[in-house]
PDB file of N, CA and C in Angstrom:
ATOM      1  N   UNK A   1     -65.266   5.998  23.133  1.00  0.00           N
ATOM      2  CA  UNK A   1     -64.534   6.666  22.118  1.00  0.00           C
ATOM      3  C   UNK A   1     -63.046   6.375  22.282  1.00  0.00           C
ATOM      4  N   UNK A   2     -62.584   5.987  20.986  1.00  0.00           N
ATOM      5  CA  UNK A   2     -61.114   6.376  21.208  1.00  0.00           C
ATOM      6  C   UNK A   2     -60.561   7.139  21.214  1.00  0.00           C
ATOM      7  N   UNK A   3     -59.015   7.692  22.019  1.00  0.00           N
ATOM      8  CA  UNK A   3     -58.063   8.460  21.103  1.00  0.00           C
ATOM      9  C   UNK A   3     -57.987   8.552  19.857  1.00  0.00           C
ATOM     10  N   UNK A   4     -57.196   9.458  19.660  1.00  0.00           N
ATOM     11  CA  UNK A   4     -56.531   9.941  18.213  1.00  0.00           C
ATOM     12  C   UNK A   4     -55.887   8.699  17.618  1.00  0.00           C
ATOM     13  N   UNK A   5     -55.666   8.828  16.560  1.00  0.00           N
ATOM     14  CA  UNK A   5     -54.336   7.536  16.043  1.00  0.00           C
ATOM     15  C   UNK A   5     -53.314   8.462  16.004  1.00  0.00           C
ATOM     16  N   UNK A   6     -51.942   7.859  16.483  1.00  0.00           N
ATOM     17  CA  UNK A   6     -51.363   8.627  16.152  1.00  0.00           C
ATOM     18  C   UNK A   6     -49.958   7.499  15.161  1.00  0.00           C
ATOM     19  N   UNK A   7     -49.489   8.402  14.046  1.00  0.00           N
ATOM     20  CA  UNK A   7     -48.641   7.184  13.342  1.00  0.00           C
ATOM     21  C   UNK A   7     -47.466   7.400  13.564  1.00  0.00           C
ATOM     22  N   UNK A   8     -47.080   6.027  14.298  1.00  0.00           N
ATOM     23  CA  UNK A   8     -45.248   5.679  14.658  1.00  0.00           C
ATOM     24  C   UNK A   8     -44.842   4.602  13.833  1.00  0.00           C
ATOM     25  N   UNK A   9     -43.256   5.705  13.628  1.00  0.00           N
ATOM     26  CA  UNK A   9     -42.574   4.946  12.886  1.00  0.00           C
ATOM     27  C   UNK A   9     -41.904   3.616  13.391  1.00  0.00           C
ATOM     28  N   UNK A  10     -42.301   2.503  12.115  1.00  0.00           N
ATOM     29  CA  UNK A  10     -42.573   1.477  13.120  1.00  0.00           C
ATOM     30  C   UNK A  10     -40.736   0.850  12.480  1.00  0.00           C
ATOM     31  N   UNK A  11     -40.296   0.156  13.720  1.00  0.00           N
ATOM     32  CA  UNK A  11     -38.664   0.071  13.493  1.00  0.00           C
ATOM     33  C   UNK A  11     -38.357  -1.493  12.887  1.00  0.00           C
ATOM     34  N   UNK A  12     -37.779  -1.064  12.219  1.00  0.00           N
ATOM     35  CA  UNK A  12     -37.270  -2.592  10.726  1.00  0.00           C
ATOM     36  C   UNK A  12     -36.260  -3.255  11.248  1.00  0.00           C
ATOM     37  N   UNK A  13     -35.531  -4.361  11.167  1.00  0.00           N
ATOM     38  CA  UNK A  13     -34.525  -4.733  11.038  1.00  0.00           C
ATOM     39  C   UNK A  13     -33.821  -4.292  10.054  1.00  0.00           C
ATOM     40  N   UNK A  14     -32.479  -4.737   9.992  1.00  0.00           N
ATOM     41  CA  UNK A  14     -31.425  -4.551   8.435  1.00  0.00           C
ATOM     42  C   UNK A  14     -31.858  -5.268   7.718  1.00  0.00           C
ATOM     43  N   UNK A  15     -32.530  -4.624   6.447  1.00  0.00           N
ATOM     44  CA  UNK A  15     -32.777  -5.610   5.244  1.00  0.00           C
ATOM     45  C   UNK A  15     -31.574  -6.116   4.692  1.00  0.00           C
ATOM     46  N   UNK A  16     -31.347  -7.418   4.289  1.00  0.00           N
ATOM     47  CA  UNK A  16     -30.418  -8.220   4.514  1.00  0.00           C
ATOM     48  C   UNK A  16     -29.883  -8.178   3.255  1.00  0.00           C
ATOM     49  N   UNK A  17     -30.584  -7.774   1.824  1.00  0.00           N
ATOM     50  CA  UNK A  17     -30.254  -7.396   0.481  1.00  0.00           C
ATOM     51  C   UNK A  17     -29.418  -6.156   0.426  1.00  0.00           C
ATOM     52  N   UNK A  18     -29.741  -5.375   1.103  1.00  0.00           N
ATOM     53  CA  UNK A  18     -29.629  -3.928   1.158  1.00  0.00           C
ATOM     54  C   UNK A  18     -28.294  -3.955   2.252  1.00  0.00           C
ATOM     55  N   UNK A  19     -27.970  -4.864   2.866  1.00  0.00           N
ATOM     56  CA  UNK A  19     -26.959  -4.825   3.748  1.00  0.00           C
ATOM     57  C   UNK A  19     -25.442  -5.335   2.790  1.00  0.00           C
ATOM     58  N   UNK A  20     -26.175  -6.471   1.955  1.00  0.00           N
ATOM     59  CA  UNK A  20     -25.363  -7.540   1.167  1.00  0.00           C
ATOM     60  C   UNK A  20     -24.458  -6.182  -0.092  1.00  0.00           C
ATOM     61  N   UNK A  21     -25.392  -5.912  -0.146  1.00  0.00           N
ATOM     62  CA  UNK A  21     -24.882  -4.527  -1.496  1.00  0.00           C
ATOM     63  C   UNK A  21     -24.257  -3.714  -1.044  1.00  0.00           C
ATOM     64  N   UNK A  22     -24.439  -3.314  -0.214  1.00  0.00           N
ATOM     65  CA  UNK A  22     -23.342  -2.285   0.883  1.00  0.00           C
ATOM     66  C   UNK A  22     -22.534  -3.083   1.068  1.00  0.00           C
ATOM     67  N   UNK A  23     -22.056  -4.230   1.624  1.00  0.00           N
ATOM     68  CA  UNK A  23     -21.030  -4.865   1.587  1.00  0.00           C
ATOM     69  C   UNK A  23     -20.019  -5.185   0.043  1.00  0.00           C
ATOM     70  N   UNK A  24     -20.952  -5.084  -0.412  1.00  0.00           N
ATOM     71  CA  UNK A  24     -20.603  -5.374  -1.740  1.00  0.00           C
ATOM     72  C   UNK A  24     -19.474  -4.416  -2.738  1.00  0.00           C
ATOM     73  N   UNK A  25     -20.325  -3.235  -2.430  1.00  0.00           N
ATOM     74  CA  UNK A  25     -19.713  -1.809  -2.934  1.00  0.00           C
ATOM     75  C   UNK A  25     -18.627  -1.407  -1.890  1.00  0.00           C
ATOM     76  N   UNK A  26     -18.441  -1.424  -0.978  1.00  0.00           N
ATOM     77  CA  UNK A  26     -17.607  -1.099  -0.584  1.00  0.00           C
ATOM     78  C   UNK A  26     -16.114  -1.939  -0.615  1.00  0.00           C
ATOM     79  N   UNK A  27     -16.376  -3.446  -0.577  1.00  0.00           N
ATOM     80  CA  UNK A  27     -15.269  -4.655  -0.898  1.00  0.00           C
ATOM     81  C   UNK A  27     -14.949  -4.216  -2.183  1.00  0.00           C
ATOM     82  N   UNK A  28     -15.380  -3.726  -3.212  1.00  0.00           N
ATOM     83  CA  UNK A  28     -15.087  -3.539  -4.053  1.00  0.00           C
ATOM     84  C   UNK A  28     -14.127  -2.488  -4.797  1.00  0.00           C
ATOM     85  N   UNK A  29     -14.662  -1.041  -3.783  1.00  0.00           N
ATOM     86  CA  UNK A  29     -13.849   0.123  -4.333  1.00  0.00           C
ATOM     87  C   UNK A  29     -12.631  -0.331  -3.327  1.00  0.00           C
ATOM     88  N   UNK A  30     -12.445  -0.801  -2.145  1.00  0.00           N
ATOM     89  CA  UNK A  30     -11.463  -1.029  -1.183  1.00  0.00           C
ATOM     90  C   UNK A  30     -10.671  -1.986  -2.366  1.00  0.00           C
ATOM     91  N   UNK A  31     -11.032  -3.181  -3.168  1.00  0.00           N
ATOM     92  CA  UNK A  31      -9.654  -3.669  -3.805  1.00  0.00           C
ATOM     93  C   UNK A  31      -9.707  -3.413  -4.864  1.00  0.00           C
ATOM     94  N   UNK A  32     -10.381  -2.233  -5.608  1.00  0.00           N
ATOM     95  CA  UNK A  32      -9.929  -1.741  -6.630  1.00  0.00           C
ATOM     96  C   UNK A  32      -8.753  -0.781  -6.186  1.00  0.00           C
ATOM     97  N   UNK A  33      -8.928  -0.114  -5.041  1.00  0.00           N
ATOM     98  CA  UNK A  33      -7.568   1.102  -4.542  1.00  0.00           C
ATOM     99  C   UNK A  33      -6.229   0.057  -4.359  1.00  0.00           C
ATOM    100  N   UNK A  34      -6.450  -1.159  -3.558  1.00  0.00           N
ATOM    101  CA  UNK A  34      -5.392  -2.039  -3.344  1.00  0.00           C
ATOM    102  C   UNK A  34      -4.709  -2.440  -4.417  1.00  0.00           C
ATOM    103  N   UNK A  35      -5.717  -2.941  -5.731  1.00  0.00           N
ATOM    104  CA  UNK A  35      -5.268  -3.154  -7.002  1.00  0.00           C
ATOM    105  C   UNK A  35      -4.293  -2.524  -7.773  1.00  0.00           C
ATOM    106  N   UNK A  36      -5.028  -0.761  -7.521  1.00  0.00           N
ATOM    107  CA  UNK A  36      -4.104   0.330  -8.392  1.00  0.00           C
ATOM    108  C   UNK A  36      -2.517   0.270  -7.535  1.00  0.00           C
ATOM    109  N   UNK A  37      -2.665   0.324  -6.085  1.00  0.00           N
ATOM    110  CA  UNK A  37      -1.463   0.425  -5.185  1.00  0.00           C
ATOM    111  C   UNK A  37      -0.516  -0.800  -5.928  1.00  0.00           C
ATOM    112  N   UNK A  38      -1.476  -1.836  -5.797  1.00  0.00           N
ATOM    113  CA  UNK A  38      -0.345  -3.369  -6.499  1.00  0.00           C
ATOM    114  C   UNK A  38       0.427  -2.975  -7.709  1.00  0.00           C
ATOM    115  N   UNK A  39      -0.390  -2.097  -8.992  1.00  0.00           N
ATOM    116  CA  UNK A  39      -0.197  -2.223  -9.797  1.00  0.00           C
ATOM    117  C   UNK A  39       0.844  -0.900 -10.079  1.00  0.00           C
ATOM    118  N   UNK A  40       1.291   0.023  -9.120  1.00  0.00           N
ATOM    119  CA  UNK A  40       2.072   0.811  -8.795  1.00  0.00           C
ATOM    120  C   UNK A  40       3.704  -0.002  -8.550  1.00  0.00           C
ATOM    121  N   UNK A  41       2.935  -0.272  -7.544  1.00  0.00           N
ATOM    122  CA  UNK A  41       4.449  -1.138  -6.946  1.00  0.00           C
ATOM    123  C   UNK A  41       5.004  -1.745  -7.999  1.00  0.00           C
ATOM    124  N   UNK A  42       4.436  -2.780  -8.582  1.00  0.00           N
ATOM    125  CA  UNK A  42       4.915  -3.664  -9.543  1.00  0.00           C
ATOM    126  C   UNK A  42       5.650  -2.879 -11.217  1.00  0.00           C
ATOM    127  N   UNK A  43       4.951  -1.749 -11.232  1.00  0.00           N
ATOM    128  CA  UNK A  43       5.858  -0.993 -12.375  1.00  0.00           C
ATOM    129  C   UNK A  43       6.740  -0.274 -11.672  1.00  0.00           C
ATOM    130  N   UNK A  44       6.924  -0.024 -10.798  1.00  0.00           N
ATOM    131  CA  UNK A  44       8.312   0.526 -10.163  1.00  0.00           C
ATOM    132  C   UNK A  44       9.445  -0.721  -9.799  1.00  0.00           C
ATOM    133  N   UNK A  45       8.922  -1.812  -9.816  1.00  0.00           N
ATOM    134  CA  UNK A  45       9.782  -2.655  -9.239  1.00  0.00           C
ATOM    135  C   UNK A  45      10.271  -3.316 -10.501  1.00  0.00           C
ATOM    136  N   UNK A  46       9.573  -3.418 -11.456  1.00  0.00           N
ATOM    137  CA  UNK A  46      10.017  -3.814 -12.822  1.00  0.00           C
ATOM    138  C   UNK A  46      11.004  -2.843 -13.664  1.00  0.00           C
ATOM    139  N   UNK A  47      10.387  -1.210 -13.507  1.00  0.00           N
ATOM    140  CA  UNK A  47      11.017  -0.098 -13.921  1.00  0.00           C
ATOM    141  C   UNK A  47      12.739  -0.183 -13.229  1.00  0.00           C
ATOM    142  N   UNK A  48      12.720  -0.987 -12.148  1.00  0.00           N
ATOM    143  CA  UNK A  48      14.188  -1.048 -11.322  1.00  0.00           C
ATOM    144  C   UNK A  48      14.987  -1.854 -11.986  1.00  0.00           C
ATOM    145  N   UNK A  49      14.366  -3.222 -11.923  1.00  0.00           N
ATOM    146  CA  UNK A  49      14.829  -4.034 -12.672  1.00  0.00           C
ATOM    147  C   UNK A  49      15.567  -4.073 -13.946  1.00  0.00           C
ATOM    148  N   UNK A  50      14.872  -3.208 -15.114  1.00  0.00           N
ATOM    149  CA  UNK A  50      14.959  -3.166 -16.257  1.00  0.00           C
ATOM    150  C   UNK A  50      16.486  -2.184 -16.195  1.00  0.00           C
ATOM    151  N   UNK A  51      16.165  -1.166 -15.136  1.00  0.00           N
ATOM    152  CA  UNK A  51      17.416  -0.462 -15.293  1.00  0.00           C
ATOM    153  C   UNK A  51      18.864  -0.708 -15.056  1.00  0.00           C
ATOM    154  N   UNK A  52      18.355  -1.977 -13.997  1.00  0.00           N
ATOM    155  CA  UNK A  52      19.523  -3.062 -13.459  1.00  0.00           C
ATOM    156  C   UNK A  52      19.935  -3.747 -14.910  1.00  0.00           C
ATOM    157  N   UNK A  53      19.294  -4.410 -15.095  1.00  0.00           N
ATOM    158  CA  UNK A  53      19.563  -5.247 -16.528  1.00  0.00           C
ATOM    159  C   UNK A  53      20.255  -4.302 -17.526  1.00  0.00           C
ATOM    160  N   UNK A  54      19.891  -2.994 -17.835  1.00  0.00           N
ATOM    161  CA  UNK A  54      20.669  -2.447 -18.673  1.00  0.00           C
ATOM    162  C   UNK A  54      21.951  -1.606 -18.397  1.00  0.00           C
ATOM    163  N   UNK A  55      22.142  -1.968 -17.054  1.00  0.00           N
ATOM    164  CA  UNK A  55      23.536  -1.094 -16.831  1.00  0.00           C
ATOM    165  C   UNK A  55      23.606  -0.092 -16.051  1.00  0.00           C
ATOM    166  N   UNK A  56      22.421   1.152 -16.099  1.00  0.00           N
ATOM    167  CA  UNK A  56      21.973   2.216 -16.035  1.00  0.00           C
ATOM    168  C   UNK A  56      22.516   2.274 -14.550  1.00  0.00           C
ATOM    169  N   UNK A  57      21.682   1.428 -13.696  1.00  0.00           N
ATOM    170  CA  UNK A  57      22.399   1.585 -12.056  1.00  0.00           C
ATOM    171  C   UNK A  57      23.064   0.163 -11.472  1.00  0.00           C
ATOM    172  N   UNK A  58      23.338   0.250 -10.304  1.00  0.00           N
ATOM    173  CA  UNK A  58      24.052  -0.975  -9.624  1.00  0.00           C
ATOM    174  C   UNK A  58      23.869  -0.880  -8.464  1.00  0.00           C
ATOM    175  N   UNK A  59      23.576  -2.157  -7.543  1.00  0.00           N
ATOM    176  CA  UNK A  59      23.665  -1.549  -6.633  1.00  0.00           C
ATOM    177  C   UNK A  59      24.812  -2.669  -5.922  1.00  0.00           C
ATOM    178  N   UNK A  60      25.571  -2.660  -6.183  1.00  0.00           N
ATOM    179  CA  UNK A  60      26.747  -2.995  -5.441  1.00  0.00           C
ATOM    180  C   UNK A  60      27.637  -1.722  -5.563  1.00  0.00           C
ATOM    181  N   UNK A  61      28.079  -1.286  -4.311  1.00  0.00           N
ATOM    182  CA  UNK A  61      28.888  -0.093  -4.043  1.00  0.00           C
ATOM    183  C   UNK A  61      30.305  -0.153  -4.770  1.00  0.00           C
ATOM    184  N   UNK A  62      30.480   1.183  -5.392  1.00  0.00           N
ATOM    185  CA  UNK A  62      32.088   1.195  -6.018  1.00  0.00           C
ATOM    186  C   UNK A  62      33.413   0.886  -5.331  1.00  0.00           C
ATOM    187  N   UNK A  63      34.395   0.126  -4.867  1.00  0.00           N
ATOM    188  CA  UNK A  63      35.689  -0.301  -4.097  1.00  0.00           C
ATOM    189  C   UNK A  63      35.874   1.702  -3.601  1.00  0.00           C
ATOM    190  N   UNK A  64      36.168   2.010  -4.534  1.00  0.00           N
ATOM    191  CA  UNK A  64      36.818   3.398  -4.171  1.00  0.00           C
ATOM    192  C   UNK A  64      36.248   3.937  -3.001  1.00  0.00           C
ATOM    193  N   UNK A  65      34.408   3.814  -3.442  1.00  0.00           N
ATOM    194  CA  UNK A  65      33.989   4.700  -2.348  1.00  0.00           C
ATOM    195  C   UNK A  65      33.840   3.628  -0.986  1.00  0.00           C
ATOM    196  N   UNK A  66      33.814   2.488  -1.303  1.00  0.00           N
ATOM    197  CA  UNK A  66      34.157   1.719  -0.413  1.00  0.00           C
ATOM    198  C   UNK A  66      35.174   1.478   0.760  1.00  0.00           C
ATOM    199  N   UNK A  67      36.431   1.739   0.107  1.00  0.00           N
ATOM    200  CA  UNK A  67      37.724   2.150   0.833  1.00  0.00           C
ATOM    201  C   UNK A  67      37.313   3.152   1.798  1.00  0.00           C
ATOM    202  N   UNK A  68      36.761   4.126   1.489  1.00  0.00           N
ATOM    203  CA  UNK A  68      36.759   5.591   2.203  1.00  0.00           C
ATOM    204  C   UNK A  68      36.112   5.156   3.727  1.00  0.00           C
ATOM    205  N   UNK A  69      35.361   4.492   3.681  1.00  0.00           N
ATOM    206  CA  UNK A  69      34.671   3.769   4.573  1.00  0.00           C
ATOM    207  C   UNK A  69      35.493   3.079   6.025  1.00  0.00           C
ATOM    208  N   UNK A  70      36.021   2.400   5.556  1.00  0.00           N
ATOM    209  CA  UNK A  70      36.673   1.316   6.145  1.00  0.00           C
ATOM    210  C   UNK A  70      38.125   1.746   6.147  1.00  0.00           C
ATOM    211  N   UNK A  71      38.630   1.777   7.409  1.00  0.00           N
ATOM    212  CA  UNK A  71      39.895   2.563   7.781  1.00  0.00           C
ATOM    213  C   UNK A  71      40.589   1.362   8.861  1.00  0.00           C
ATOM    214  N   UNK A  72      42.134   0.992   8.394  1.00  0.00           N
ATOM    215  CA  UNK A  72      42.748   0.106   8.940  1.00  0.00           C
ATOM    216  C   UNK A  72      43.096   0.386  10.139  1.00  0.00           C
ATOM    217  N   UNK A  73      43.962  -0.391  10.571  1.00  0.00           N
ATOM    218  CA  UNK A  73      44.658  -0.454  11.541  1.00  0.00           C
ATOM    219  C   UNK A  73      45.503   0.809  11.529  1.00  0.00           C
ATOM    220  N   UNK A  74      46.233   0.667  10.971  1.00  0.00           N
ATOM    221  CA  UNK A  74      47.203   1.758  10.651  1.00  0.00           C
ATOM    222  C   UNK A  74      46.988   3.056  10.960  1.00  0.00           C
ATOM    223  N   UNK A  75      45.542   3.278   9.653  1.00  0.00           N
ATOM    224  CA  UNK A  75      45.346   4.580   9.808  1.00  0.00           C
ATOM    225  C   UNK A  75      44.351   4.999  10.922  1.00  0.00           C
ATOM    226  N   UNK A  76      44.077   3.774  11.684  1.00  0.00           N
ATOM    227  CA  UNK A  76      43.532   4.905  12.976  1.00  0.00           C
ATOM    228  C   UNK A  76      44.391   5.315  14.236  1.00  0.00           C
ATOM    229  N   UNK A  77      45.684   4.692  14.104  1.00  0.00           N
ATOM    230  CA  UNK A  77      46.329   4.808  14.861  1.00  0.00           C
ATOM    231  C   UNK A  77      47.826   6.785  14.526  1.00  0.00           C
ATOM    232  N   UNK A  78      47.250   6.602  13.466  1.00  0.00           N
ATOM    233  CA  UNK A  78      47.194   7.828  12.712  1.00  0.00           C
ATOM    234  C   UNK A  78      46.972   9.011  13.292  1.00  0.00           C
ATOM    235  N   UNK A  79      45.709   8.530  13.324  1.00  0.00           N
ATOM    236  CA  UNK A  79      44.727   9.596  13.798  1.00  0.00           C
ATOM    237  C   UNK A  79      44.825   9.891  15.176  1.00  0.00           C
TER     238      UNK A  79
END
C-alpha cells in the first residue's frame, strides 16, 4: 500500500512573458513621469525667456545697485 498523496506546490521559474510586461509597464510609467518633469522644465525655461525678450526682467544687475557693492580704495580707508 501506499501513502497518502499529498499535493505540493510544485515551483516555476519566471515566466519570461510575464516578466517582459512587468518590465514593460513599469519603463513606461517611469518615462512618462520623466516626460511630464521634461515638459515642466522646458515651459519654465521658455516662460523665462519670453520674459527676457520682452523687457519684463534682466538679468544683468543695475550699476547703482552695483556700486553699493564694490567699495574703493578710498572708502575703506574711511571706514
Amino acid at each position: 500500500m501506499s501513502g497518502p498523496r499529498i499535493a505540493h506546490a510544485t515551483l516555476k521559474g519566471p515566466s519570461v512573458v510575464k516578466e517582459i510586461c512587468m518590465g514593460l509597464a513599469v519603463a513606461i510609467s517611469v518615462a512618462s513621469f520623466w516626460k511630464m518633469h521634461q515638459w515642466n522644465e522646458q515651459r519654465k525655461t521658455r516662460a523665462f525667456y519670453d520674459l527676457l525678450e520682452k523687457g519684463e526682467i534682466s538679468v544683468v544687475a543695475e550699476e547703482e545697485s552695483c556700486l553699493n557693492y564694490f567699495l574703493t580704495a578710498a572708502q575703506i580707508q574711511i571706514f
